[in-house]
Every structure is written in structure tokens, then in C-alpha cells.
Protein backbone atom coordinates (compact mmCIF):
# COMPACT_ATOMS: atom_id res chain seq x y z
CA UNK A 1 -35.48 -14.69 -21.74
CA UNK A 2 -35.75 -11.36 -23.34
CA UNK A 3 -38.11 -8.97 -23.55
CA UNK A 4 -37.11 -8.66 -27.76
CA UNK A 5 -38.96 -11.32 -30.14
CA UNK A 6 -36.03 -13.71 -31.46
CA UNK A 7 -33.88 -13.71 -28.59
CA UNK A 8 -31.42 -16.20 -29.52
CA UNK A 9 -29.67 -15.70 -25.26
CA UNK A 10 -30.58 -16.77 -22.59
CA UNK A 11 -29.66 -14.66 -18.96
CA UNK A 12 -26.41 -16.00 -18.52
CA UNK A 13 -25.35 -16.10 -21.79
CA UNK A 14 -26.20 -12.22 -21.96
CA UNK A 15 -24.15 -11.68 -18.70
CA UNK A 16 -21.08 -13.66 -19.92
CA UNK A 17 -21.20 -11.62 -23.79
CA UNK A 18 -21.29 -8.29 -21.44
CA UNK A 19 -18.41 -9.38 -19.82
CA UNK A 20 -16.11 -9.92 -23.13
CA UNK A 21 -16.90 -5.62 -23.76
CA UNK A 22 -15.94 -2.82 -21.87
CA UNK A 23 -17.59 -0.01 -23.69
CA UNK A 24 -21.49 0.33 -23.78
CA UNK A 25 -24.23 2.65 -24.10
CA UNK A 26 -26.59 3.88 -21.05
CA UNK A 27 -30.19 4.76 -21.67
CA UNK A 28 -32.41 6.62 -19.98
CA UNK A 29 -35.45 8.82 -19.94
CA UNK A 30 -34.83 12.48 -18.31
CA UNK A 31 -38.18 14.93 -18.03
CA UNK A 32 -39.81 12.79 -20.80
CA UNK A 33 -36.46 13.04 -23.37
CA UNK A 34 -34.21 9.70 -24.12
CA UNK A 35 -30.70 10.17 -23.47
CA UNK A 36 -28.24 7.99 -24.49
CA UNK A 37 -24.69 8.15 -23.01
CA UNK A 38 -21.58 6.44 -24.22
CA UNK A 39 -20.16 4.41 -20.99
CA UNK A 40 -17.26 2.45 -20.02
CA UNK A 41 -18.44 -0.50 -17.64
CA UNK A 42 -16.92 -3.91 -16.42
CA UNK A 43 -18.68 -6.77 -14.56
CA UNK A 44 -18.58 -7.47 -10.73
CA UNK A 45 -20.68 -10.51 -10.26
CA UNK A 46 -23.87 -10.08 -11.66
CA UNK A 47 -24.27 -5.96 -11.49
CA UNK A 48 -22.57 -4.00 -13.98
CA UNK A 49 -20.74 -1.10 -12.63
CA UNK A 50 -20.25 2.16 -15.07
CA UNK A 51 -18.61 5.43 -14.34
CA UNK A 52 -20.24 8.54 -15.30
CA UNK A 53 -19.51 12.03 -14.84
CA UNK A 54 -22.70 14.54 -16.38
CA UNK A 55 -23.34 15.80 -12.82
CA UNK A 56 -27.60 16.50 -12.92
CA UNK A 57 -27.67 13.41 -15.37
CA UNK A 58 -25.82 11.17 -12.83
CA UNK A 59 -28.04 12.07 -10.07
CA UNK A 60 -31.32 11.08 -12.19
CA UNK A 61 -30.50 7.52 -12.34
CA UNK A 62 -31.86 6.66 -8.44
CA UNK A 63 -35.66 7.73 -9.64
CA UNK A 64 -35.76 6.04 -13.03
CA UNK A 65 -35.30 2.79 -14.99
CA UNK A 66 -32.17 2.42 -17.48
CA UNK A 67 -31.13 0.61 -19.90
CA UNK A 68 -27.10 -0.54 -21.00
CA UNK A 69 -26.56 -1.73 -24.67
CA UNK A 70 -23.32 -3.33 -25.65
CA UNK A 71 -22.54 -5.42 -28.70
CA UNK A 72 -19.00 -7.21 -29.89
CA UNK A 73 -17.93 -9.61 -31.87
CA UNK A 74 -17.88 -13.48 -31.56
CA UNK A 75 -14.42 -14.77 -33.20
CA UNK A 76 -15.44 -18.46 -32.57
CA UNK A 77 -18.64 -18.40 -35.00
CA UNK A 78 -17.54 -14.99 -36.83
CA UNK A 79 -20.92 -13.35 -35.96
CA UNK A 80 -21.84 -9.69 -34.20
CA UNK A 81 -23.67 -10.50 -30.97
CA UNK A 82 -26.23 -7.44 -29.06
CA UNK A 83 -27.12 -7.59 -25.37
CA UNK A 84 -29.90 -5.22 -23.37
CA UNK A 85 -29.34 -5.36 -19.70
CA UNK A 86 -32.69 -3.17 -17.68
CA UNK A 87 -32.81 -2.42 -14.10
CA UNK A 88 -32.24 0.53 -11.74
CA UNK A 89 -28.93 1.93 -11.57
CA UNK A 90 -27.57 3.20 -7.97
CA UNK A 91 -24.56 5.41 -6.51
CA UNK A 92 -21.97 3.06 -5.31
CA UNK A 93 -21.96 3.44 -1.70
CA UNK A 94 -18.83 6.23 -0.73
CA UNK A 95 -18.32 6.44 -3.81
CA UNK A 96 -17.74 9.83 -3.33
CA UNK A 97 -15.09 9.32 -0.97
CA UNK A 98 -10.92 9.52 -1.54
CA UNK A 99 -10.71 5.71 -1.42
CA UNK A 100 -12.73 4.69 -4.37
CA UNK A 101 -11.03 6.96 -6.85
CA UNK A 102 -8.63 4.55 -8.06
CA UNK A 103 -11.26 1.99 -9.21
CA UNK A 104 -10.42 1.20 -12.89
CA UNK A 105 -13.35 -0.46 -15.22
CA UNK A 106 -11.45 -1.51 -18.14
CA UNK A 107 -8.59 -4.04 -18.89
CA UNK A 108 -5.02 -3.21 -19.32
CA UNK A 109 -3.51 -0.44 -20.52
CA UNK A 110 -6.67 1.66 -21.12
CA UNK A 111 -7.42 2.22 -17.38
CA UNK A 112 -10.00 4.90 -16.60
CA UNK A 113 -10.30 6.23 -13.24
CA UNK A 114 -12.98 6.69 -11.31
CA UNK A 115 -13.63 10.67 -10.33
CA UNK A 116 -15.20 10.87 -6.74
CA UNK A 117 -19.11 10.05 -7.06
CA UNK A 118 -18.87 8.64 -10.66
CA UNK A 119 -19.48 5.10 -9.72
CA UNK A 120 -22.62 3.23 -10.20
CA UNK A 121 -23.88 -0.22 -10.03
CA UNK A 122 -26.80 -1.23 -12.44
CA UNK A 123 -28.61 -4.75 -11.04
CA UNK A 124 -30.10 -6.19 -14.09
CA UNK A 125 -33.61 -7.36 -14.07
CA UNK A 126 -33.91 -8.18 -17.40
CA UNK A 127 -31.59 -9.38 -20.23
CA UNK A 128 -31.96 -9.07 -23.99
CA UNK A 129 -29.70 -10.51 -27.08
CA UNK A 130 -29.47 -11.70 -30.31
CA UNK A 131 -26.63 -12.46 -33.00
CA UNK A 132 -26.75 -9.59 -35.61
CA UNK A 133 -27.80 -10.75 -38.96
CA UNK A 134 -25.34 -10.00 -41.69
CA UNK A 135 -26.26 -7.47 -44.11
């Protein structure tokens, strides 16, 4: 379970909400000052992989713990659902080679490639998430 009072998910449900989204929010702390980047991401088993392309930022994320929020919409129940996924975020592995940068992380038509060394992979150590009271 979360590390938020109320959690109403548990692990798996978090992972399977973060799958039904493509578009999320990375946070992180750089020389002492949260940063909060918009991010596109899709699933690949339990790691989340995310492109990003802020060159100094991108190479902060080895040395430092981050954070992705995403949120959506439930059509089944009609509610807004919120999901925190923490861990360390890594460099894909050659990702900075010719034969990654065709790797698209969203569905359909909106396909965003990959630039060379924009890949990473963020391995989740804890999960977070809650339905969104209505207002």
C-alpha cells in the first residue's frame, strides 16, 4: 500500500490505472529545488519507461529519487482516479544508440519518438492512489 493516508489501491491496481494513461508528470529534486516535468510514458512490464529530452536535467535522474504522477478517468464508476509511482529512474541501456530511436511510448496516431539518449526506465518501489473526491 501507499505511502498517502486513504489509499483506496493497492500495487497492482496502481500499475494497471498507469497503464490506461500515457501522459504523466516526473518529479524530482535538483540542487535542493523540485522540478516537475510534463512526460509522456507507457508501461513495459512493471517499469515505466518515459522519454525526456532537458539534457543536465536528464542526466540527474541516476543520483536521485523521482517521483511520476498520472491521473485519468474511470468510465466504469464515473470517478477521477490519482496514482504516485517512486523509485530511481535509469538511462535505458544504448539508448543513445541509432537503433532505439524509433521507440514510440504512446498509442496510435500520437506516436512520439524517441531522440537518441532520451529513454529511461523508472522501477517503482512504491505505489500511491486514490479516487478523487468530487468537488
Amino acid at each position: 500500500m501507499g505511502f498517502i493516508e486513504g489509499d483506496h489501491f493497492d500495487d497492482e491496481e496502481c500499475l494497471a490505472l498507469l497503464g490506461r494513461a500515457q501522459f504523466g508528470r516526473i518529479a524530482l529534486s535538483l540542487r535542493a529545488v523540485p522540478v516537475v516535468l510534463p512526460v509522456r510514458y507507457a508501461l513495459s512490464g512493471d517499469e515505466i519507461l518515459f522519454a525526456l529530452s532537458v539534457g543536465q536535467l536528464a542526466a540527474a535522474f541516476p543520483r536521485t529519487v523521482v517521483t511520476l504522477h498520472a491521473d485519468g478517468f474511470d468510465e466504469d464508476n464515473g470517478q477521477r482516479w490519482t496514482v504516485f509511482a517512486v523509485g530511481h529512474a535509469l538511462r535505458v541501456e544504448g539508448s543513445d544508440s541509432p537503433g532505439l530511436a524509433g521507440v514510440s511510448l504512446s498509442r496510435g496516431s500520437d506516436a512520439v519518438s524517441v531522440e537518441r539518449g532520451d529513454l529511461f526506465r523508472l522501477q517503482p518501489e512504491i505505489f500511491s492512489g486514490r479516487w478523487i473526491e468530487s468537488l
